[in-house]
N, C-alpha and C. Protein backbone atom coordinates (compact mmCIF):
# COMPACT_ATOMS: atom_id res chain seq x y z
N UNK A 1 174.66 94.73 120.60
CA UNK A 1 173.69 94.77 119.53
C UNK A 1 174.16 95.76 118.49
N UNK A 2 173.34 95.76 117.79
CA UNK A 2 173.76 96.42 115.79
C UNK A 2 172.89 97.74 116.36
N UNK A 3 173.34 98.60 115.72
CA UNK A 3 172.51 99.67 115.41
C UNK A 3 171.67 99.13 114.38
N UNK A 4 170.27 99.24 114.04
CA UNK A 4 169.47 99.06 112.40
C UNK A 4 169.95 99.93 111.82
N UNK A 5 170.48 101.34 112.02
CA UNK A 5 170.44 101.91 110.92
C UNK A 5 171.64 101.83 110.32
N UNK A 6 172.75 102.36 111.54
CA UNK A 6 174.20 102.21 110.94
C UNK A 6 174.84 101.14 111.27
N UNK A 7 174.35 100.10 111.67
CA UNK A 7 175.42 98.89 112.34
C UNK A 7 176.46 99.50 113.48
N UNK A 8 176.29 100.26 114.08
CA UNK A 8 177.20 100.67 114.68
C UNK A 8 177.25 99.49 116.06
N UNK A 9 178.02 98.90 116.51
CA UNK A 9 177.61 98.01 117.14
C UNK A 9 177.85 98.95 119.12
N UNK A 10 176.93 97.84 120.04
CA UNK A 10 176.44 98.96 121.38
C UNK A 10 176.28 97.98 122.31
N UNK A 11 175.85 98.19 123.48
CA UNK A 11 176.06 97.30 124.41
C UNK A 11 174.50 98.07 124.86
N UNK A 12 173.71 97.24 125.16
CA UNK A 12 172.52 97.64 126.07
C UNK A 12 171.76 96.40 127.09
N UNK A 13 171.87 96.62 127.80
CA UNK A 13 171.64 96.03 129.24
C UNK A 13 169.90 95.05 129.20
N UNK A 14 170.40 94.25 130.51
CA UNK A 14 168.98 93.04 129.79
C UNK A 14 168.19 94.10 130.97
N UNK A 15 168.17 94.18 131.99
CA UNK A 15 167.30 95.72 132.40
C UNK A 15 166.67 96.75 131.46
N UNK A 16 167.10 97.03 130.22
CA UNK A 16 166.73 98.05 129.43
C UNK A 16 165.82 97.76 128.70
N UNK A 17 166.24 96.14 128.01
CA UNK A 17 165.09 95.34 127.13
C UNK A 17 164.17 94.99 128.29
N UNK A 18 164.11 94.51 129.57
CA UNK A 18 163.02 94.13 130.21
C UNK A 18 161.89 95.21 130.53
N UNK A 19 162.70 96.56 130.43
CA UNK A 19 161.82 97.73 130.64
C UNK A 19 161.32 98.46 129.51
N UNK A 20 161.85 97.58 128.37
CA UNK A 20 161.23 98.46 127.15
C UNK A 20 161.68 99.74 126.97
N UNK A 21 162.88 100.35 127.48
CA UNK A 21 163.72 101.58 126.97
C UNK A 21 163.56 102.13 125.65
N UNK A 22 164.03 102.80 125.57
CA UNK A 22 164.82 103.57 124.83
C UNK A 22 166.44 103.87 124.60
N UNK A 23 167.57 103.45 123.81
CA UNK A 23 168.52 103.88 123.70
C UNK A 23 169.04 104.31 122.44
N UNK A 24 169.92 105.36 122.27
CA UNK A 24 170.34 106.23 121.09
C UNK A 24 171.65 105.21 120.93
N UNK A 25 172.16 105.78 119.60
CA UNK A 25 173.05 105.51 119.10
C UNK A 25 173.66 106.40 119.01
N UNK A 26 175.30 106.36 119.43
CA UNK A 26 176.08 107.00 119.38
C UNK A 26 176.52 107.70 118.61
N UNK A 27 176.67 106.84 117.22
CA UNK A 27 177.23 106.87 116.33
C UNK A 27 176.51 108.11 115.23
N UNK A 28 175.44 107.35 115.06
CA UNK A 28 174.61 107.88 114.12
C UNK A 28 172.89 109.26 115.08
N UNK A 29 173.06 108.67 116.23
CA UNK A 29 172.13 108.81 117.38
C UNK A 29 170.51 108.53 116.67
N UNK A 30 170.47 107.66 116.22
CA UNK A 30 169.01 107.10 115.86
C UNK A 30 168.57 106.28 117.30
N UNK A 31 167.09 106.72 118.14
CA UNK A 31 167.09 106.22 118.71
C UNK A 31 166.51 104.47 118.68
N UNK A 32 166.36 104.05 119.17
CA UNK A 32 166.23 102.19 119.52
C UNK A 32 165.35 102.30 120.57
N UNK A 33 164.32 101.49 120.44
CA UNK A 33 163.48 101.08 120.82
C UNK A 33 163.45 99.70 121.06
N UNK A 34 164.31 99.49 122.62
CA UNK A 34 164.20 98.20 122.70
C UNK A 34 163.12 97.04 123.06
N UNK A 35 162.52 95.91 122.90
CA UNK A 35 161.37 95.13 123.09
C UNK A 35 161.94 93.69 123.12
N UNK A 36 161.19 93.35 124.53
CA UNK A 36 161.90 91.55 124.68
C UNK A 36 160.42 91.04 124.91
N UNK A 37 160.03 90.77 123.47
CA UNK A 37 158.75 90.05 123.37
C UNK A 37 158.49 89.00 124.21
N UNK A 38 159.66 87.88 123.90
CA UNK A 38 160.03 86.83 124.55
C UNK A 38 160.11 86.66 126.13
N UNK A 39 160.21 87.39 126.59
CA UNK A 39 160.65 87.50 127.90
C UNK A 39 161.67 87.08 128.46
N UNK A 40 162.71 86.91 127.87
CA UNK A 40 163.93 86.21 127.78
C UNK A 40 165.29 87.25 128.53
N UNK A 41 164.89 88.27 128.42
CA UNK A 41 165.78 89.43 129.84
C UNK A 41 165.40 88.93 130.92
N UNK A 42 164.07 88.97 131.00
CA UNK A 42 163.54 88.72 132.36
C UNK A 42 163.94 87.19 133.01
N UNK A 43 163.62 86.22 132.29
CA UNK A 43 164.35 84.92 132.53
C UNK A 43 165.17 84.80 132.92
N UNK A 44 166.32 85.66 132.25
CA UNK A 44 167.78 85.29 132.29
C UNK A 44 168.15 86.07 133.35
N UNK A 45 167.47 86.97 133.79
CA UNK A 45 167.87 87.73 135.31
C UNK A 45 167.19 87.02 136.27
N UNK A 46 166.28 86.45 136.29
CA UNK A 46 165.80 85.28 137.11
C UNK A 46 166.75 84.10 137.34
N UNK A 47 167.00 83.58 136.56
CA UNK A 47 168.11 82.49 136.15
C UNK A 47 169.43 82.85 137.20
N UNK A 48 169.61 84.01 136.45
CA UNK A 48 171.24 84.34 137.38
C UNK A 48 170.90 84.55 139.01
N UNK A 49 169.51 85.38 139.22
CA UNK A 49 169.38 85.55 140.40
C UNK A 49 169.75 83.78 141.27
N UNK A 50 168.93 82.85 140.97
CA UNK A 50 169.19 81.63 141.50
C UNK A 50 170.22 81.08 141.80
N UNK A 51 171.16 81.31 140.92
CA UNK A 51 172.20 80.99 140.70
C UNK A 51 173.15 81.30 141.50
N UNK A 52 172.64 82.71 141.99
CA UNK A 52 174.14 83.36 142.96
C UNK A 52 173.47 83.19 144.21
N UNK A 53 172.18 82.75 144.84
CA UNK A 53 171.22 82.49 145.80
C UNK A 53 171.68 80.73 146.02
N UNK A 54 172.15 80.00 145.00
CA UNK A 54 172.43 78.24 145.32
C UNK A 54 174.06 78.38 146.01
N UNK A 55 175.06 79.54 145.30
CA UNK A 55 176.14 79.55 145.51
C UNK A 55 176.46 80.10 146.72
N UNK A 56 175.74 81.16 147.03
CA UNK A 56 175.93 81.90 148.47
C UNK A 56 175.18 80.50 149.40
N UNK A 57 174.72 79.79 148.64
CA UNK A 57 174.01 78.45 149.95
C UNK A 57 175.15 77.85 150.52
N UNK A 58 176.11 77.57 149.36
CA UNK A 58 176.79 76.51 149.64
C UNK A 58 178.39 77.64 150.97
N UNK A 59 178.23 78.36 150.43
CA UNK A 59 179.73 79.27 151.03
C UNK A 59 178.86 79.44 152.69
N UNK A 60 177.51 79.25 152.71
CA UNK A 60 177.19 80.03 153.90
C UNK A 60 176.75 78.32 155.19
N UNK A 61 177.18 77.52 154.39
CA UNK A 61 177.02 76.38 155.63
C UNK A 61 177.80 76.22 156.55
């Protein structure tokens, strides 16, 4: 993701948006206030969870 203020670009975790964090910027250290209105962290860690739960099905027959 972008920094808003400086574009500094950052890496922040779908754990961080699902918990509504807080993370600074490095660069500039403005902090971020992350928000996943959508619920779309949470999904997508749901999603993957299944995913490695169908694959461990198949390795474990």
């Amino acid at each position: 993701m972008a920094c808003p203020t400086c574009e500094y670009l950052m890496w922040a975790r779908y754990s961080e948006a699902a918990a509504r964090t807080a993370v600074t910027c490095p660069c500039c250290y403005t902090r971020i206030w992350l928000v996943d209105d959508t619920g779309s962290a949470q999904n997508a860690g749901d999603i993957v969870q299944q995913q490695i739960a169908q694959a461990l099905k198949g390795i474990l027959r």
